[in-house]
C-alpha atoms as a PDB file:
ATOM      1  CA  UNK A   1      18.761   8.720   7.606  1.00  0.00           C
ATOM      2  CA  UNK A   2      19.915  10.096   4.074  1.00  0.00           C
ATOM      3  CA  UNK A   3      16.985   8.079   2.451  1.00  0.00           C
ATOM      4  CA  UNK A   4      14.518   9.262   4.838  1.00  0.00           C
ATOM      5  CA  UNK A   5      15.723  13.173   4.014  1.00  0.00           C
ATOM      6  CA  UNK A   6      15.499  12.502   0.313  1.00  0.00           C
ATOM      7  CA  UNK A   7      12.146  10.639   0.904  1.00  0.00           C
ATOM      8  CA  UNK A   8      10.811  13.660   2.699  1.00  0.00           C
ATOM      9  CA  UNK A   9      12.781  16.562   0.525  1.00  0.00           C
ATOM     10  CA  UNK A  10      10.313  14.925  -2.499  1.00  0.00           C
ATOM     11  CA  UNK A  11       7.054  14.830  -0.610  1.00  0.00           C
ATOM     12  CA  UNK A  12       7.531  18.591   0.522  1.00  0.00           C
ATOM     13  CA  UNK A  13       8.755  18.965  -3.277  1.00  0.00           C
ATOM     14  CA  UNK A  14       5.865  17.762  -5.029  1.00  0.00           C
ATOM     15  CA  UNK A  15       3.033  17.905  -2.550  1.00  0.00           C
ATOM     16  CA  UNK A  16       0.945  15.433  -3.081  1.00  0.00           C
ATOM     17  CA  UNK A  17      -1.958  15.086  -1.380  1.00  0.00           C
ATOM     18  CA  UNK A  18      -1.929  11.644  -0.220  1.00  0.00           C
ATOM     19  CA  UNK A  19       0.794   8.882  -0.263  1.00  0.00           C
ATOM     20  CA  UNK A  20       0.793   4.804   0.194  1.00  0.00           C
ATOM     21  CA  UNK A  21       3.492   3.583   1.727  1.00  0.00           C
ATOM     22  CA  UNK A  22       4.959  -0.466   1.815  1.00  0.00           C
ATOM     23  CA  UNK A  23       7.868  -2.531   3.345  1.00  0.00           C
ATOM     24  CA  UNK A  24       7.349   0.568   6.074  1.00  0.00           C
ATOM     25  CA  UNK A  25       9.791  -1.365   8.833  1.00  0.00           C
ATOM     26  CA  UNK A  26      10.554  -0.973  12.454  1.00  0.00           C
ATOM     27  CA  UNK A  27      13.738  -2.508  13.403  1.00  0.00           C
ATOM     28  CA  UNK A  28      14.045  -2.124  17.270  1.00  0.00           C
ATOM     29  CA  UNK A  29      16.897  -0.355  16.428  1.00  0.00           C
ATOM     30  CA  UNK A  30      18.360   2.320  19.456  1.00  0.00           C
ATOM     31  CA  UNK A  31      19.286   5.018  16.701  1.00  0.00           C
ATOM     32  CA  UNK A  32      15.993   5.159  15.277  1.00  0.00           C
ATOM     33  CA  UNK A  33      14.663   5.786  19.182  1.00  0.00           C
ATOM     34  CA  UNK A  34      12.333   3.133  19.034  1.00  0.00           C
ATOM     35  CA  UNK A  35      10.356   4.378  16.077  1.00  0.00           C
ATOM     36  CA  UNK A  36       9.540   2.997  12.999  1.00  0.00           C
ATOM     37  CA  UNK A  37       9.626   4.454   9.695  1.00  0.00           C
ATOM     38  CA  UNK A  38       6.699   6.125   9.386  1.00  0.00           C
ATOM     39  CA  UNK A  39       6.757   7.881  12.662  1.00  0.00           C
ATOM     40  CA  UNK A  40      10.135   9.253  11.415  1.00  0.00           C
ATOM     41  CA  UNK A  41       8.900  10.399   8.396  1.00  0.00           C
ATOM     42  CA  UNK A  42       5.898  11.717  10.531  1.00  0.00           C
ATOM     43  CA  UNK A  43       8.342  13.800  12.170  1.00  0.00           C
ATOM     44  CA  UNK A  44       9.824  15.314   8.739  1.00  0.00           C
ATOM     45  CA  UNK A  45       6.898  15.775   7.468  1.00  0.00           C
ATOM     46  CA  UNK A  46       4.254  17.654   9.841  1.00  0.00           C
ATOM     47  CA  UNK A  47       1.583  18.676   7.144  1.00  0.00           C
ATOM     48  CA  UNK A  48       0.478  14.975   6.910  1.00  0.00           C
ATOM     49  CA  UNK A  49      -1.564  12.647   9.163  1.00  0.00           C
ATOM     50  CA  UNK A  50      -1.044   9.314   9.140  1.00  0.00           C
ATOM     51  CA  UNK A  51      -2.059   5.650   9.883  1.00  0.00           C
ATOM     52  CA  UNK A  52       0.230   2.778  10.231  1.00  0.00           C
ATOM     53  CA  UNK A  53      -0.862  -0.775  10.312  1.00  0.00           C
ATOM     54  CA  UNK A  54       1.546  -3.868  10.880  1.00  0.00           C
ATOM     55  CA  UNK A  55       1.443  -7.109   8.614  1.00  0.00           C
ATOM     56  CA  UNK A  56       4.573  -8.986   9.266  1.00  0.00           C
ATOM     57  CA  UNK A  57       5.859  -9.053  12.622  1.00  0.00           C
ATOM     58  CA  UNK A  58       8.564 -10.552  14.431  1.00  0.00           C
ATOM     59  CA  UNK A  59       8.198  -9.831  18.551  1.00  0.00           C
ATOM     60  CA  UNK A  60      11.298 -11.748  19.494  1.00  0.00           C
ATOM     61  CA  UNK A  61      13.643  -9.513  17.303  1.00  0.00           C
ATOM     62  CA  UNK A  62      11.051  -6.441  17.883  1.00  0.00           C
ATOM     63  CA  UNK A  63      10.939  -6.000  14.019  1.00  0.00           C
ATOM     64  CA  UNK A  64       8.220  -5.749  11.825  1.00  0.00           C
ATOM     65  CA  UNK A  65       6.950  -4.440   8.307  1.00  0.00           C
ATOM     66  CA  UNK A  66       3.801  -2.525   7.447  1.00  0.00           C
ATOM     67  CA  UNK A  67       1.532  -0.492   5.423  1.00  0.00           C
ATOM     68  CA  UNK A  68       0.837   3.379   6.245  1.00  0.00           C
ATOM     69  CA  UNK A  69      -1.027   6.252   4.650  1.00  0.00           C
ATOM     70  CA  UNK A  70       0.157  10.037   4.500  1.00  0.00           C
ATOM     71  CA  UNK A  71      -2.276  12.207   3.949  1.00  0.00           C
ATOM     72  CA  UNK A  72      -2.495  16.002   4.046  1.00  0.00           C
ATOM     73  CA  UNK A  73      -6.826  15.945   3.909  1.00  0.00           C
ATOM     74  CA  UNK A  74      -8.494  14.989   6.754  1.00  0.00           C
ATOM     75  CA  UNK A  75      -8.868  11.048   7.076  1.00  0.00           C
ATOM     76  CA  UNK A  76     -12.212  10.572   8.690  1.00  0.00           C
ATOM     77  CA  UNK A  77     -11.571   6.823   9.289  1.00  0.00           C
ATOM     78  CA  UNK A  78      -9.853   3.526   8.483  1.00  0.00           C
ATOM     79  CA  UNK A  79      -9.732   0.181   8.600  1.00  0.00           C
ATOM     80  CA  UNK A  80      -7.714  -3.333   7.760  1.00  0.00           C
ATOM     81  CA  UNK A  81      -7.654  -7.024   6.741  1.00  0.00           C
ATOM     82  CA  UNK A  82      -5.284  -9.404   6.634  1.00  0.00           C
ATOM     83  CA  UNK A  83      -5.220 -11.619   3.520  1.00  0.00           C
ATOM     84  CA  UNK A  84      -5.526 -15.163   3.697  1.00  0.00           C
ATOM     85  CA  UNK A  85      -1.367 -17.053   3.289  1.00  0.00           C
ATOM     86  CA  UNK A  86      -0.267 -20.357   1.888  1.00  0.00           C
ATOM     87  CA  UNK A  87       2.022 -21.499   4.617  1.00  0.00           C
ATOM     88  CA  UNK A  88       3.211 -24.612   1.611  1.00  0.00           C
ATOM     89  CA  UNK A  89       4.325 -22.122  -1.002  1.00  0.00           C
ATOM     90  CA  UNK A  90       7.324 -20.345   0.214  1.00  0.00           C
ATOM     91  CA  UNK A  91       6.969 -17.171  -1.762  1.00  0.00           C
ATOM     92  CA  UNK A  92       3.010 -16.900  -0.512  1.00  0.00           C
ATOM     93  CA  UNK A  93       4.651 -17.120   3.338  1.00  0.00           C
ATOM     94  CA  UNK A  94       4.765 -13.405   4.714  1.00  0.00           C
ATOM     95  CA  UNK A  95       1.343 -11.836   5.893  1.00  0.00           C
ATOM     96  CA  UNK A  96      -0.016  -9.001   3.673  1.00  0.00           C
ATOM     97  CA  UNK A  97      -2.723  -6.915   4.313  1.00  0.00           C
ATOM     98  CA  UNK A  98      -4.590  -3.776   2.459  1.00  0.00           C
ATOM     99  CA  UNK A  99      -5.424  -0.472   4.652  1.00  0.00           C
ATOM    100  CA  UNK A 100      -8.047   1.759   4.535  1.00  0.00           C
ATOM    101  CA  UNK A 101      -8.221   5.320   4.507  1.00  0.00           C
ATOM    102  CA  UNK A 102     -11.550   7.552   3.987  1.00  0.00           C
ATOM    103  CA  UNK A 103     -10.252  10.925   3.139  1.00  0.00           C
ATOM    104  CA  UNK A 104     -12.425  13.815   3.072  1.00  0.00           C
ATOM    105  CA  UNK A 105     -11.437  16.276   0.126  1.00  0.00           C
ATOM    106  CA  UNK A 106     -12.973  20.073  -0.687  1.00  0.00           C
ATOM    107  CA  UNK A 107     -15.154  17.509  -3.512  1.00  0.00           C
ATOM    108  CA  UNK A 108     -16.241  14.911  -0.836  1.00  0.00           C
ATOM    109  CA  UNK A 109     -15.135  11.563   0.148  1.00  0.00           C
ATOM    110  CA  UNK A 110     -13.429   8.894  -1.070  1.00  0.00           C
ATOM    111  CA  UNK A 111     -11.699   5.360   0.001  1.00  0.00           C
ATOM    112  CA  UNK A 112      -8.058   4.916  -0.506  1.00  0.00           C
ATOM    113  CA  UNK A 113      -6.609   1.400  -0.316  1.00  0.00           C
ATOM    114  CA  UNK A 114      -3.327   0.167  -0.244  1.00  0.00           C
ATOM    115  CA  UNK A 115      -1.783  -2.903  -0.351  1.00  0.00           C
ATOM    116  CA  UNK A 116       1.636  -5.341  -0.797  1.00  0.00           C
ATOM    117  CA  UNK A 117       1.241  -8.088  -3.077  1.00  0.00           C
ATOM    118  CA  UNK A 118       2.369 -11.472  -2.460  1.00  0.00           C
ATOM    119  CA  UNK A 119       5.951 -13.063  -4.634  1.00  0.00           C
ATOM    120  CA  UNK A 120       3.762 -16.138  -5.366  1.00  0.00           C
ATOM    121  CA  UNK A 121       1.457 -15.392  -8.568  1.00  0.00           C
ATOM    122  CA  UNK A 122      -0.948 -17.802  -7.265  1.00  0.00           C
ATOM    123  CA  UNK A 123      -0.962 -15.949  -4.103  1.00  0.00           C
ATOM    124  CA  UNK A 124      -1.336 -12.894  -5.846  1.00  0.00           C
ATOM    125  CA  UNK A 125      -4.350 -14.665  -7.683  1.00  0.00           C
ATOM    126  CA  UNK A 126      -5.624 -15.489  -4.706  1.00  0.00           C
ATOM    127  CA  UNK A 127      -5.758 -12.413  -2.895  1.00  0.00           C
ATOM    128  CA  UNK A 128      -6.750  -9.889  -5.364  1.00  0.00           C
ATOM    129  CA  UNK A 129     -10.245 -11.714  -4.743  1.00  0.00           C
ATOM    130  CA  UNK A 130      -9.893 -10.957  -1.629  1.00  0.00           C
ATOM    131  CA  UNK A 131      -8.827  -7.349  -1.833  1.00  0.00           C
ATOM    132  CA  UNK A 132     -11.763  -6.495  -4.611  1.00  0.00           C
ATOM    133  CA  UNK A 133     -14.165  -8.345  -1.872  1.00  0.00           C
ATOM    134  CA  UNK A 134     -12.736  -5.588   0.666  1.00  0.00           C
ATOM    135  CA  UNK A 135     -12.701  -2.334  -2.033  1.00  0.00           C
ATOM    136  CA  UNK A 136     -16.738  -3.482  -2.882  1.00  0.00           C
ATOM    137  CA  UNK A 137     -17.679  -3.276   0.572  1.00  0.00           C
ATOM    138  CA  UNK A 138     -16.492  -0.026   1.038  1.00  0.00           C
ATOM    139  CA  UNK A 139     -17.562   1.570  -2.924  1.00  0.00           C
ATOM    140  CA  UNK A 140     -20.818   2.548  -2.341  1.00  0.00           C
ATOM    141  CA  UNK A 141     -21.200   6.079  -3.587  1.00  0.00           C
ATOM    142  CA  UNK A 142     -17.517   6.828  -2.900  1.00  0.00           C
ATOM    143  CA  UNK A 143     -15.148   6.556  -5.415  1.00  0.00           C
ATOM    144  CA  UNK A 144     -12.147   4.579  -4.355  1.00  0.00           C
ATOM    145  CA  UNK A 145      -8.454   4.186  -5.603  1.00  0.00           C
ATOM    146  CA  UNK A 146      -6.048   1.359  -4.721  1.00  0.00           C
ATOM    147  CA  UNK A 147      -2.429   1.957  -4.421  1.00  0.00           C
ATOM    148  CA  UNK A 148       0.031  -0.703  -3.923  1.00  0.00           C
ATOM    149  CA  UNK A 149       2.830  -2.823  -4.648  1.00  0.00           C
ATOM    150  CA  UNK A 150       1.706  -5.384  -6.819  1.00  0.00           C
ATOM    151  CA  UNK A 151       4.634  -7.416  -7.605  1.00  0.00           C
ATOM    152  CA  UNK A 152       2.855  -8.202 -10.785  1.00  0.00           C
ATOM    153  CA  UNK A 153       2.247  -5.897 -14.577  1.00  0.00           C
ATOM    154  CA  UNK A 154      -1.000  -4.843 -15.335  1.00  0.00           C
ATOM    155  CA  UNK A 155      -1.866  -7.826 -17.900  1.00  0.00           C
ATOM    156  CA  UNK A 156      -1.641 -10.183 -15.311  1.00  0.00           C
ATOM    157  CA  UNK A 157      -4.167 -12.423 -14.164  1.00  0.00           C
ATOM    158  CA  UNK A 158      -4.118 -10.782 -10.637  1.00  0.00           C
ATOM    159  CA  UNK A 159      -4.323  -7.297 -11.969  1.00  0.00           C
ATOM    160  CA  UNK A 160      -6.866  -8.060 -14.588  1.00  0.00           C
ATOM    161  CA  UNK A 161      -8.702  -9.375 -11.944  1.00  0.00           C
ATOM    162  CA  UNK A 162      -8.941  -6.119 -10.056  1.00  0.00           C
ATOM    163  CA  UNK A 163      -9.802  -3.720 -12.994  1.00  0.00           C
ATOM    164  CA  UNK A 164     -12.456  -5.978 -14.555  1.00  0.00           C
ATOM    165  CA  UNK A 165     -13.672  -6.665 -10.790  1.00  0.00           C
ATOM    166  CA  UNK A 166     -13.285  -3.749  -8.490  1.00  0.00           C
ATOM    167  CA  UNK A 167     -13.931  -1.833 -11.663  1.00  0.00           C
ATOM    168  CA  UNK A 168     -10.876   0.343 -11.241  1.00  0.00           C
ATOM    169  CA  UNK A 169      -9.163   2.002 -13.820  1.00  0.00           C
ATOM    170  CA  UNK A 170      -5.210   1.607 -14.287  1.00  0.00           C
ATOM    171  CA  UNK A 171      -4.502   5.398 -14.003  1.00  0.00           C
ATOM    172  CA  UNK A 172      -0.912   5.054 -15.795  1.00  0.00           C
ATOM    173  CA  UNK A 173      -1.677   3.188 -18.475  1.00  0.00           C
ATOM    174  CA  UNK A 174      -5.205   5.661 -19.048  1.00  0.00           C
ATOM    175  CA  UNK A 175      -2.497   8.531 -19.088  1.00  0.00           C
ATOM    176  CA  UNK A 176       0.741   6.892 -20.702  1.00  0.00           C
ATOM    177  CA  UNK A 177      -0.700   4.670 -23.415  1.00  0.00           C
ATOM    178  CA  UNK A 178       3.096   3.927 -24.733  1.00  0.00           C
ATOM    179  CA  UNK A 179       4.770   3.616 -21.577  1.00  0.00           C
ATOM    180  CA  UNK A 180       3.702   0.623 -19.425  1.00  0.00           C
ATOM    181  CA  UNK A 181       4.803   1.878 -16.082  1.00  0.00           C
ATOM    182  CA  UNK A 182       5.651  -0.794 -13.692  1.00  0.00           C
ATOM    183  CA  UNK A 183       8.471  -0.771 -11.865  1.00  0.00           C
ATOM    184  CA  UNK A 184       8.576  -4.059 -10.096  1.00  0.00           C
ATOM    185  CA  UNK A 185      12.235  -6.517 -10.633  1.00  0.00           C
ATOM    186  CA  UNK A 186      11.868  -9.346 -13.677  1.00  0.00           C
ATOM    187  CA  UNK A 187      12.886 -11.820 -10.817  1.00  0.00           C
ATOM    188  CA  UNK A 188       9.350 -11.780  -9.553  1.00  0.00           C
ATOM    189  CA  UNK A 189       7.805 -12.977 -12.674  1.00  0.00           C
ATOM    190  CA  UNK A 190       6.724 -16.394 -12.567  1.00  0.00           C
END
């Protein structure tokens, strides 16, 4: 409950317009009242609309994880995918997905993905093709941005991958030429 305060006290701080959120988790759990996380936050936080999409789920122990977009523009529609799992590598072996949102702004449209990288860096490899197969469908004459946690840095093969592909632009490093930005733990590099 303290995190969830602080979490919302910064949103209403900063306003931003729209927000991805990962490792979004319902736990089952009687003192949450049978919500998950992002219906809580929902609650804190009534200037946004959201969408909320499971990708790991556990029915026997009613838990799961998921993705879920905040957004204070209107989001005209959405959409999912799963991305395809190595069941033989055992950091490739939890279900990720990327969601969808199109969010109309006072300029027009535009496509806002988000995502949760695999641990494995093969599985990351492996589904960034995927993802930029998903983003290209939906580009058209909308511009698109892709939010995410990539459990990778941006000179990765997986990352490289999605700004040469996708043709996205790495926003930080555009902005903060001397800082490189990531935030991810060194445990995940392999």
């Amino acid at each position: 409950p303290i995190r969830r305060q602080l979490i919302a006290d910064t949103i209403k701080e900063h306003t931003p317009d729209i927000i991805g959120f990962q490792e979004i988790r319902h736990s089952g759990q009687k003192n949450d009242n049978n919500k998950n996380q992002a219906q809580q936050l929902a609650e804190l936080l009534p200037s946004y609309t959201y969408i909320y999409q499971p990708a790991q789920e556990n029915p026997e122990k009613d838990e799961w994880e998921a993705l879920s977009i905040f957004s204070r523009l209107p989001i005209q529609a959405s959409s999912f995918i799963k991305l395809s799992v190595d069941p033989e590598d055992n950091r490739d072996n939890h279900q990720r997905i990327v969601l969808r949102a199109q969010v109309q702004t006072p300029a027009g449209a535009f496509n806002f993905f988000n995502t949760h990288l695999s641990l494995s860096q093969q599985g990351r490899i492996r589904t960034t093709q995927e993802i930029t197969a998903y983003v290209s469908k939906y580009t058209g004459d909308l511009p698109s941005v892709l939010v995410g946690d990539f459990n990778d840095t941006p000179d990765q093969t997986s990352i490289c991958h999605i700004t040469k592909t996708a043709n996205l632009i790495d926003t930080w490093a555009q902005q903060n030429p001397n800082d490189p930005g990531h935030t991810f733990s060194n445990e995940n590099t392999y």
